[in-house]
N, C-alpha and C. Protein backbone atom coordinates (compact mmCIF):
# COMPACT_ATOMS: atom_id res chain seq x y z
N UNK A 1 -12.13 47.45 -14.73
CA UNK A 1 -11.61 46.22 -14.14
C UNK A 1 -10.58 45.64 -15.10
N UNK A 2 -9.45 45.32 -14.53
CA UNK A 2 -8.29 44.58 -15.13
C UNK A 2 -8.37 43.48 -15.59
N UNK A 3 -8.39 42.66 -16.87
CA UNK A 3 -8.52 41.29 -16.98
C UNK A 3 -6.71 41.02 -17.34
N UNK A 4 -7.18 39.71 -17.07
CA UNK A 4 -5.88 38.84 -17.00
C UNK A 4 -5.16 38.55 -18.25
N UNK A 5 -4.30 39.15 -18.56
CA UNK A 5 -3.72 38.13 -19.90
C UNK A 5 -3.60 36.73 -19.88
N UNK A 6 -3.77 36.41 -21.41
CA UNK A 6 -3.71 34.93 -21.30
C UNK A 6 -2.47 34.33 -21.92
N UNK A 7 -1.26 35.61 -21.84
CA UNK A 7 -0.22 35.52 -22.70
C UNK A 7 1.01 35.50 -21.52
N UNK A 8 1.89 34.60 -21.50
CA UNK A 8 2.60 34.46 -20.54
C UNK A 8 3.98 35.86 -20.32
N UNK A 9 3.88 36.62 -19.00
CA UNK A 9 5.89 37.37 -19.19
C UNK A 9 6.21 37.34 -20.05
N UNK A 10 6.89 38.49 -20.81
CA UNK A 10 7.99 38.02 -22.28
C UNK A 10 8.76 37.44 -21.06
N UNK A 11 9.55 36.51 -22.26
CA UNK A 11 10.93 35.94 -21.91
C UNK A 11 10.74 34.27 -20.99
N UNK A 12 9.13 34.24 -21.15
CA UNK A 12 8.37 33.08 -20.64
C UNK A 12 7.49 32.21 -21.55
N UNK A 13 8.00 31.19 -21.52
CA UNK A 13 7.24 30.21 -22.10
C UNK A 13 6.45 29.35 -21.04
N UNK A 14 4.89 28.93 -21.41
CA UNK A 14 3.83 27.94 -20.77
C UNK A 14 3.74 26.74 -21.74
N UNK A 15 4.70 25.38 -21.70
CA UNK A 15 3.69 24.73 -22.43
C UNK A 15 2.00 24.91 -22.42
N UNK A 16 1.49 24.23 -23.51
CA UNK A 16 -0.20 23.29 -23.33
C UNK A 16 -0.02 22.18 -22.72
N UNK A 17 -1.37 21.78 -22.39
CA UNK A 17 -1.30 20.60 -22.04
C UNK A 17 -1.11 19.56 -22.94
N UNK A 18 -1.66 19.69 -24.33
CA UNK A 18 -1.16 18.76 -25.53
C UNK A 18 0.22 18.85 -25.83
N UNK A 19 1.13 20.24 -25.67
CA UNK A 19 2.72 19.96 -25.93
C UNK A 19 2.78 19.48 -24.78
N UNK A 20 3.02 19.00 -23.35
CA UNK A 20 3.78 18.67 -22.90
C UNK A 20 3.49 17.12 -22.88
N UNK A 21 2.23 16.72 -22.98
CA UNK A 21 2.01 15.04 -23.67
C UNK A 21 2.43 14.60 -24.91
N UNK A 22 2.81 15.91 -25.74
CA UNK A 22 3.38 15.11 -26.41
C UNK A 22 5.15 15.16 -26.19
N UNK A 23 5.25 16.27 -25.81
CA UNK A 23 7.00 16.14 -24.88
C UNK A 23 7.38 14.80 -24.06
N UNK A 24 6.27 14.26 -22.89
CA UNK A 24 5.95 12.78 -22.25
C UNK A 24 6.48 11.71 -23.46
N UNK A 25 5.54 11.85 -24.36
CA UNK A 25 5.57 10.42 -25.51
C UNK A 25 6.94 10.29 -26.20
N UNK A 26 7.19 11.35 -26.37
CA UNK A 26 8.38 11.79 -27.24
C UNK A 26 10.04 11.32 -26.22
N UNK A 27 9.96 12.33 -25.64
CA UNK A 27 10.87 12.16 -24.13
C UNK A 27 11.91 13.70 -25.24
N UNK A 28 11.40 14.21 -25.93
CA UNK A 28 12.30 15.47 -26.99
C UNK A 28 12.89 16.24 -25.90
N UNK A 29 14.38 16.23 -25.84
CA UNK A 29 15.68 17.11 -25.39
C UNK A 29 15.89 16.32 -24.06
N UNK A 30 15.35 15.05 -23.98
CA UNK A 30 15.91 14.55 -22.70
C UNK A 30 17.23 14.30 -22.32
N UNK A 31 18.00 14.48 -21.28
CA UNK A 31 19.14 14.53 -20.99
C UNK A 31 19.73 12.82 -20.32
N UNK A 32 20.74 12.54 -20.39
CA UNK A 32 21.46 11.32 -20.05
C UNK A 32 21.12 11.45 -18.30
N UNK A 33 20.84 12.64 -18.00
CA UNK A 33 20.86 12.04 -16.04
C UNK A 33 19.24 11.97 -15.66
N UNK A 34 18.10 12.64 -17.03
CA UNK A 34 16.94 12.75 -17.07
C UNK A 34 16.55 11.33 -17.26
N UNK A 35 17.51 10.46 -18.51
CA UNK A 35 17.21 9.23 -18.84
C UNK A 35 17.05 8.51 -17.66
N UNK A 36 18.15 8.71 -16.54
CA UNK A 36 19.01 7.52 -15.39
C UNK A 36 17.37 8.13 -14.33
N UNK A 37 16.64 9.06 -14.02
CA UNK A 37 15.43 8.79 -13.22
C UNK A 37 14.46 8.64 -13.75
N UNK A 38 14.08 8.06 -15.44
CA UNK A 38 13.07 8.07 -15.77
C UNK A 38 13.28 6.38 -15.52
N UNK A 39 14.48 5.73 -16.16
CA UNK A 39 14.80 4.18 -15.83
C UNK A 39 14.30 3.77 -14.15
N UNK A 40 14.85 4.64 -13.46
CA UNK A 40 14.94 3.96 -12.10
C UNK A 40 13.03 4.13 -11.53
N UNK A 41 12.74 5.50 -12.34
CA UNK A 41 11.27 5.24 -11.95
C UNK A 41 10.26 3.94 -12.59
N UNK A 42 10.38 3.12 -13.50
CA UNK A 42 10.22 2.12 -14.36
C UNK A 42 10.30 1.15 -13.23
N UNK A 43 11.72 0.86 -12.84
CA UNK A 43 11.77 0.07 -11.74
C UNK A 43 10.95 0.21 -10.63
N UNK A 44 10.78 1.49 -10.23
CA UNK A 44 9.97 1.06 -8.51
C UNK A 44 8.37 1.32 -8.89
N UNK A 45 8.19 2.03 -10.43
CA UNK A 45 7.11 1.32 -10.39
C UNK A 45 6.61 0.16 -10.69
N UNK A 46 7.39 -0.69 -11.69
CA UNK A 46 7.08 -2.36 -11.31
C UNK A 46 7.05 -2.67 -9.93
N UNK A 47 8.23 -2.25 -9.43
CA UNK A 47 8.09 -2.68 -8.07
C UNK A 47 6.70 -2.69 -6.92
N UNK A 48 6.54 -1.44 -7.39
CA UNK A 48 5.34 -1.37 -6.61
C UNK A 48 3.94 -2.08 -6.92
N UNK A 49 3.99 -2.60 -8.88
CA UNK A 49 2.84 -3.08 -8.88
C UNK A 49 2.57 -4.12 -8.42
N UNK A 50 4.28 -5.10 -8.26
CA UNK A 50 4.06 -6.51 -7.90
C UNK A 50 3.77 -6.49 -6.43
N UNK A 51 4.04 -5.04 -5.58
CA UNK A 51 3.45 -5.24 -4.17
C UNK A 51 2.10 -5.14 -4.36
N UNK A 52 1.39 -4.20 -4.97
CA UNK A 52 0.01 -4.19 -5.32
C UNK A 52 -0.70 -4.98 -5.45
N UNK A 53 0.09 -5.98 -6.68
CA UNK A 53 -1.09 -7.18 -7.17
C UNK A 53 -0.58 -8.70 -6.64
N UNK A 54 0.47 -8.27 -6.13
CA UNK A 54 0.49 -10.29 -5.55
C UNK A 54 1.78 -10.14 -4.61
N UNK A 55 1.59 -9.47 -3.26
CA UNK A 55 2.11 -8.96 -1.87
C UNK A 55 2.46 -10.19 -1.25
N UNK A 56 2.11 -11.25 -1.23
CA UNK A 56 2.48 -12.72 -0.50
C UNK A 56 3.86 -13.36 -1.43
N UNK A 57 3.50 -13.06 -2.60
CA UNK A 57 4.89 -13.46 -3.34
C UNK A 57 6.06 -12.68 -3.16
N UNK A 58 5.82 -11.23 -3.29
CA UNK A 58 6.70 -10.64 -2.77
C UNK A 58 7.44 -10.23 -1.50
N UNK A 59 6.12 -10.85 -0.48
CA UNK A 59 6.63 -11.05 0.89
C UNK A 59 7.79 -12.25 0.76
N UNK A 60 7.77 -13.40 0.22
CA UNK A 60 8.30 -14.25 0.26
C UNK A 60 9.50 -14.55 -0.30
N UNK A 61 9.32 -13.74 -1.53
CA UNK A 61 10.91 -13.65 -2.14
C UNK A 61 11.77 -12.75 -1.42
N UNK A 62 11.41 -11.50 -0.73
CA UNK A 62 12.05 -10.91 0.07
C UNK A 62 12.21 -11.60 1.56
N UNK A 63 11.72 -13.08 1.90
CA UNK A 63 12.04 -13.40 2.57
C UNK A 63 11.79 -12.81 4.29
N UNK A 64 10.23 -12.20 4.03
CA UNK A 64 9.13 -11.43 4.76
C UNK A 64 8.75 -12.93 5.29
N UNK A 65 8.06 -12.64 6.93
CA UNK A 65 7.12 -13.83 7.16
C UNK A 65 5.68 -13.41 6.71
N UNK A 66 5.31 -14.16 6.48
CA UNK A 66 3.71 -14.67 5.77
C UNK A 66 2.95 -13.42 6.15
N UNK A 67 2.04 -12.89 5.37
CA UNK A 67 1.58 -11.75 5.67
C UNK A 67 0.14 -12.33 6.17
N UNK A 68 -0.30 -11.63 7.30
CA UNK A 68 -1.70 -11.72 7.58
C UNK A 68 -2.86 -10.64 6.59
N UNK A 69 -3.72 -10.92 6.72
CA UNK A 69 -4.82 -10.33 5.75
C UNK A 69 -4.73 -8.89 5.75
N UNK A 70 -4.60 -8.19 7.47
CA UNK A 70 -4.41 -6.86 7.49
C UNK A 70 -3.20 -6.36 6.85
N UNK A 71 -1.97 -7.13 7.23
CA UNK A 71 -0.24 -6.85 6.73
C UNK A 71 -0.24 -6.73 5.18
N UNK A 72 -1.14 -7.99 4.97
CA UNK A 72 -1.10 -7.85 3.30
C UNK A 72 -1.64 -6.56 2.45
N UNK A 73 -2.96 -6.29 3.17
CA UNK A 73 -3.19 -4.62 2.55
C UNK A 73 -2.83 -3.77 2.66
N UNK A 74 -2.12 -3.28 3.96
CA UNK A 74 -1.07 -2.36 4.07
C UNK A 74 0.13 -2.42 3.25
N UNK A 75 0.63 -3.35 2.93
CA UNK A 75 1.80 -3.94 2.17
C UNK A 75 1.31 -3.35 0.62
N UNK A 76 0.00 -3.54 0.61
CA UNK A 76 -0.75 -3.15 -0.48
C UNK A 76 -0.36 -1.60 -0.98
N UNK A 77 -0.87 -0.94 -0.17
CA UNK A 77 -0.82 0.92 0.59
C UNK A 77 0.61 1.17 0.02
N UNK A 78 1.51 0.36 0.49
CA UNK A 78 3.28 0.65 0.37
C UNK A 78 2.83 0.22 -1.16
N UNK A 79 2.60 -0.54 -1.93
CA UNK A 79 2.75 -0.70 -3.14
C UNK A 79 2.39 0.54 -4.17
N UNK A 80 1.14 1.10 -3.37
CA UNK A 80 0.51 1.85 -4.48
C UNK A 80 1.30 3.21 -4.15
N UNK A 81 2.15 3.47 -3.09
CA UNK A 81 2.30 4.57 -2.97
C UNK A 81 3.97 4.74 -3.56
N UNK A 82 4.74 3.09 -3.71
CA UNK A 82 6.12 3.07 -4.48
C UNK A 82 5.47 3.74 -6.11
N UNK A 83 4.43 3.05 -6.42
CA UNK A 83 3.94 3.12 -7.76
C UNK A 83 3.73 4.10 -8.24
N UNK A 84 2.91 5.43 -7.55
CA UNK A 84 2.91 6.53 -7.18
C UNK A 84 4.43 7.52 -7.68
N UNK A 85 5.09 7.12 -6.90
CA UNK A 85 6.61 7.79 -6.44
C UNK A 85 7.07 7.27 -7.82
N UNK A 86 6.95 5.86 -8.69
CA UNK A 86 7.62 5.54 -9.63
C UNK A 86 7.05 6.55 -11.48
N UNK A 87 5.69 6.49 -11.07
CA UNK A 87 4.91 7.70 -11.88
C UNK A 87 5.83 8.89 -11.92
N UNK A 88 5.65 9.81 -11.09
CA UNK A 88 6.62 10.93 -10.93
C UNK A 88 7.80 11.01 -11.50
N UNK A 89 8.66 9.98 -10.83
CA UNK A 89 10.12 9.65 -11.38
C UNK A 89 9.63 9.36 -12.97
N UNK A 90 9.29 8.66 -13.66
CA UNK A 90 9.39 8.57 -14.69
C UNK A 90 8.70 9.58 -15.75
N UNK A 91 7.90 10.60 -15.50
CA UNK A 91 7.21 11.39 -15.83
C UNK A 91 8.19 12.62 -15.88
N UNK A 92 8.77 13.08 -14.36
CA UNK A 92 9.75 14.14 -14.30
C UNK A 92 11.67 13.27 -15.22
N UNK A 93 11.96 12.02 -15.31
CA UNK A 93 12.38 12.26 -16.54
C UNK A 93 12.31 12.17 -17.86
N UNK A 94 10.96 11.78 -18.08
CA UNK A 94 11.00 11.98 -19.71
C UNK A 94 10.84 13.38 -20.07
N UNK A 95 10.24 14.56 -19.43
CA UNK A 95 9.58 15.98 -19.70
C UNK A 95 11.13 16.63 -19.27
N UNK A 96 12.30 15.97 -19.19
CA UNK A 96 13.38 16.76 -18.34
C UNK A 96 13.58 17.44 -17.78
N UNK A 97 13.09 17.41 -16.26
CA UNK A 97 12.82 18.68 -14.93
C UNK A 97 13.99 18.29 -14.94
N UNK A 98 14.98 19.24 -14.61
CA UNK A 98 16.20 19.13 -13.91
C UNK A 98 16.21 19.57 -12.56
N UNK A 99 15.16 20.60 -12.25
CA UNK A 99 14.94 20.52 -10.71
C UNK A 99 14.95 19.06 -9.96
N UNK A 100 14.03 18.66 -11.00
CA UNK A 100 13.55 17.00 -9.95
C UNK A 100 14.95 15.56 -10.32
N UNK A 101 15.76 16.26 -11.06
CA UNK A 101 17.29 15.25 -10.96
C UNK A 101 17.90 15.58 -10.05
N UNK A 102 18.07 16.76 -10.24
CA UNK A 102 18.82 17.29 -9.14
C UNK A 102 18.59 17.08 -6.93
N UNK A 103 17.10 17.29 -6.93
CA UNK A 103 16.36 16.86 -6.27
C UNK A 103 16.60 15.45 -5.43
N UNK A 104 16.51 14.81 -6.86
CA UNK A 104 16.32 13.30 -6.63
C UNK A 104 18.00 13.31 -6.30
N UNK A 105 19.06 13.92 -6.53
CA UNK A 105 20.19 13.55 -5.73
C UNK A 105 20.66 14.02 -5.08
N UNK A 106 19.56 14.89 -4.03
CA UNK A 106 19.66 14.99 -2.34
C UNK A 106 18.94 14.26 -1.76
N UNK A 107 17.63 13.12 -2.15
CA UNK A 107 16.98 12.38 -1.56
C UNK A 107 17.81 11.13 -1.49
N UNK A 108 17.72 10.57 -2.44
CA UNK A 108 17.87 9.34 -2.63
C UNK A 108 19.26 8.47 -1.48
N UNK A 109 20.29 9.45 -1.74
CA UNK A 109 21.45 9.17 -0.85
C UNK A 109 20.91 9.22 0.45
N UNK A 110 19.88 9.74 1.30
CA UNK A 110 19.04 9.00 2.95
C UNK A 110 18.41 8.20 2.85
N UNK A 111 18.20 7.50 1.51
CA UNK A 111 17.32 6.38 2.43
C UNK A 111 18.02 5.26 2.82
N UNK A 112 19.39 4.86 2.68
CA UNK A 112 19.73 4.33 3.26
C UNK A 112 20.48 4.10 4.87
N UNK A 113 20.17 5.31 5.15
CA UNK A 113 20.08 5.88 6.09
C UNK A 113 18.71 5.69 7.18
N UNK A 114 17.51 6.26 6.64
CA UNK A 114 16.43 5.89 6.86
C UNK A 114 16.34 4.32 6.90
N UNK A 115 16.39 3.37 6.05
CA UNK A 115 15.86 2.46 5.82
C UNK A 115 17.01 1.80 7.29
N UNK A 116 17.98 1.97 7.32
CA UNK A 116 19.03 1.72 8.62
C UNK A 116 18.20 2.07 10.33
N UNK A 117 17.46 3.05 10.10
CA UNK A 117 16.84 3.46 11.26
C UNK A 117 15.62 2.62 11.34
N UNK A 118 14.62 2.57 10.06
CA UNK A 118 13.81 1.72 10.08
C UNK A 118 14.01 0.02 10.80
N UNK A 119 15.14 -0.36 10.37
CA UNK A 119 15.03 -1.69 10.65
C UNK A 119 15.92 -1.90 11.95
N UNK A 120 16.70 -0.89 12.65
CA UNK A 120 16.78 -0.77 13.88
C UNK A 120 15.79 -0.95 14.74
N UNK A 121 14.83 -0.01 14.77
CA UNK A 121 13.70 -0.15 15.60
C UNK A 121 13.07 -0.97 15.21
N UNK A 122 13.27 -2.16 14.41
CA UNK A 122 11.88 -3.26 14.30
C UNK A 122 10.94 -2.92 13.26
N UNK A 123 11.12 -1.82 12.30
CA UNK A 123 10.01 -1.55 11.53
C UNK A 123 9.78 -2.19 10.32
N UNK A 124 11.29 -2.42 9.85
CA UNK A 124 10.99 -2.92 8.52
C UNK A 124 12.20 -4.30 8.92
N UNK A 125 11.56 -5.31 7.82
CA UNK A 125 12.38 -6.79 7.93
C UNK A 125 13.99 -6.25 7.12
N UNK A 126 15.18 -6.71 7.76
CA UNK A 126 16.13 -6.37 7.12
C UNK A 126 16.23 -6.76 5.71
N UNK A 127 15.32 -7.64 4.87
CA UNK A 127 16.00 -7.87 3.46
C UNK A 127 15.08 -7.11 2.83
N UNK A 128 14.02 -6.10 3.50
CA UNK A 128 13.30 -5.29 2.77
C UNK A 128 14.16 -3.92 2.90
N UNK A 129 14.78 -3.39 4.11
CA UNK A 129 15.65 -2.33 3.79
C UNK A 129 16.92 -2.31 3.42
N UNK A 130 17.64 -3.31 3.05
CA UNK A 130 18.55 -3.92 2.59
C UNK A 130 18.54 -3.60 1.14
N UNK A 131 17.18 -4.15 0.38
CA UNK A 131 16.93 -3.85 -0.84
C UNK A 131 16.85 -2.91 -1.29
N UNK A 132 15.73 -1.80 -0.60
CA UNK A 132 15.40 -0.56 -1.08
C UNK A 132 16.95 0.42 -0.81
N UNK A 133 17.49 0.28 0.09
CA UNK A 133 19.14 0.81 0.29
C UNK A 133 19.62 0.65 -0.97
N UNK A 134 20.07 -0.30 -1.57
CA UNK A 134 20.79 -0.61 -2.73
C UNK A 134 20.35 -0.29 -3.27
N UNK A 135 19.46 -0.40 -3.89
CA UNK A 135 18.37 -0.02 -5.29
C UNK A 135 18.32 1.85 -5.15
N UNK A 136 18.26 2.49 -4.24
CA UNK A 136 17.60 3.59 -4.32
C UNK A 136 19.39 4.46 -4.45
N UNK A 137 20.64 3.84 -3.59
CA UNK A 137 21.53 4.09 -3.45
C UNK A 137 22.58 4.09 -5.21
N UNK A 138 22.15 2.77 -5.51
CA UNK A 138 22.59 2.57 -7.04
C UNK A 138 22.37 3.54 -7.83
N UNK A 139 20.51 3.96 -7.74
CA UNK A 139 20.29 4.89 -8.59
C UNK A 139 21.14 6.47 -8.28
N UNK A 140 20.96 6.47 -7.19
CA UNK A 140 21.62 7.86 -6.66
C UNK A 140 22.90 8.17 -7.98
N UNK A 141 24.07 6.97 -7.51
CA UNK A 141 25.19 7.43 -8.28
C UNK A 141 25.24 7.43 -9.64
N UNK A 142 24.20 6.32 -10.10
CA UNK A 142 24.10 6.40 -11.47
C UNK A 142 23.87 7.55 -12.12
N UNK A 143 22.63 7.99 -11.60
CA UNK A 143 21.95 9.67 -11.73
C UNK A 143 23.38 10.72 -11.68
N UNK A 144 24.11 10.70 -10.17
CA UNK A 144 25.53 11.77 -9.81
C UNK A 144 26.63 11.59 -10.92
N UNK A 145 27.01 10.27 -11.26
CA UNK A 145 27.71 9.74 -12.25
C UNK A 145 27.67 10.72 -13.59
N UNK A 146 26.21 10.67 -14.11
CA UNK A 146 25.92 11.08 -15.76
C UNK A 146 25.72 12.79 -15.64
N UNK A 147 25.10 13.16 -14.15
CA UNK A 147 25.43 14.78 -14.40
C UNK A 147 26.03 15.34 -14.38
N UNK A 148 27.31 14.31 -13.42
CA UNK A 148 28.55 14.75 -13.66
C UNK A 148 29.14 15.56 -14.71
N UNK A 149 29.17 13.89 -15.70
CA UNK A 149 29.58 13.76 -17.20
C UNK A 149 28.92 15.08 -17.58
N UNK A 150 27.40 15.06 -17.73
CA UNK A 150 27.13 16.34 -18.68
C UNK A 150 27.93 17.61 -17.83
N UNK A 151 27.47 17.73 -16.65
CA UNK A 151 28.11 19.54 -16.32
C UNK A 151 29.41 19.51 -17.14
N UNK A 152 30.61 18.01 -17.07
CA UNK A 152 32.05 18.52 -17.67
C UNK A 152 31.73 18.69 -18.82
N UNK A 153 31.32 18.26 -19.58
CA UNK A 153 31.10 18.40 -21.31
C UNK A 153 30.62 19.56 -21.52
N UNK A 154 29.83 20.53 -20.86
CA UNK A 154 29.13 22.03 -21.01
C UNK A 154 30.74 21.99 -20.52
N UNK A 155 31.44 22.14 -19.30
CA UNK A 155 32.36 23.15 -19.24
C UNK A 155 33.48 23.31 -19.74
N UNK A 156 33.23 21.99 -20.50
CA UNK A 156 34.88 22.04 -21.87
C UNK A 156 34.31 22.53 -22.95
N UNK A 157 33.12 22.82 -23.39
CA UNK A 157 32.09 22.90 -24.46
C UNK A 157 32.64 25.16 -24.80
C-alpha cells in the first residue's frame, strides 16, 4: 500500500499554519493593490460591526425608516455577513492573494449595478445603495489604479 508523502511537488511550496499567521501579522511582501483590499476590507468590516451592534443608529444615519424588531435582526444578518466579507478582504490582503485582487476587480465594479436593480424594485432604501455603490465603486479603482501602477513598473523593470 502506497502512503502519502508529506512533502509537497518539487517546485511547490505549502506554507504551515504558523508561517502563514505569521505572514497575516506581518503583512511580509505585501503589494500596494494587496494594501488598497486589505484597507477597504477594514472599512466594511467596521461597517458591518456598527450594523451588528447598534442597527437603529445606523438605520438612521443612513436615513432608513425606523426598524421594527424583525427588520432590525435581519439588518443584523446583513451586518454579520458585511463583517464576514470584510474578514476575507482583509485577510486575502495582508497574506497577498493576488488571485483575490484581481478577483475583487471583476466584482466590485457590479455592485453598483446590482445595488441599482436592488433599489429599483423596492429592495433596498436608496441612501443604502447609494452608499454601498460608492464605497465599493471607490474601492474598485483605487485597487485598478495601484495594479495598474505595479504591472507598469514590472514592465519598465
Amino acid at each position: 500500500m502506497a502512503t502519502a508523502s508529506r512533502n509537497p511537488p518539487e517546485g511547490s511550496y505549502s506554507p504551515t499554519f504558523v508561517e502563514m499567521l505569521r505572514r497575516l501579522i506581518t503583512a511580509a511582501g505585501q503589494s500596494r493593490s494587496a494594501k488598497t483590499v486589505e484597507v477597504f476590507g477594514w472599512l466594511i468590516l467596521i461597517e458591518g460591526a456598527l450594523v451588528l451592534f447598534v442597527p437603529h443608529l445606523v438605520a438612521s444615519v443612513l436615513q432608513i425608516p425606523p426598524l421594527e424588531e424583525q427588520g432590525a435582526n435581519y439588518f443584523r444578518l446583513v451586518g454579520l455577513l458585511v463583517g464576514g466579507l470584510g474578514i476575507l478582504y482583509i485577510v486575502s490582503g495582508r497574506l497577498n492573494a493576488r488571485g483575490f485582487v484581481f478577483a475583487s476587480m471583476l466584482d466590485r465594479p457590479l455592485v453598483p449595478l446590482a445595488m441599482a436593480i436592488l433599489w429599483y424594485w423596492g429592495i433596498l432604501p436608496g441612501p443604502l445603495a447609494f452608499i454601498f455603490s460608492v464605497q465599493d465603486f471607490a474601492g474598485f479603482l483605487w485597487t485598478l489604479m495601484t495594479w495598474r501602477g505595479e504591472q507598469q513598473a514590472i514592465a519598465t523593470n
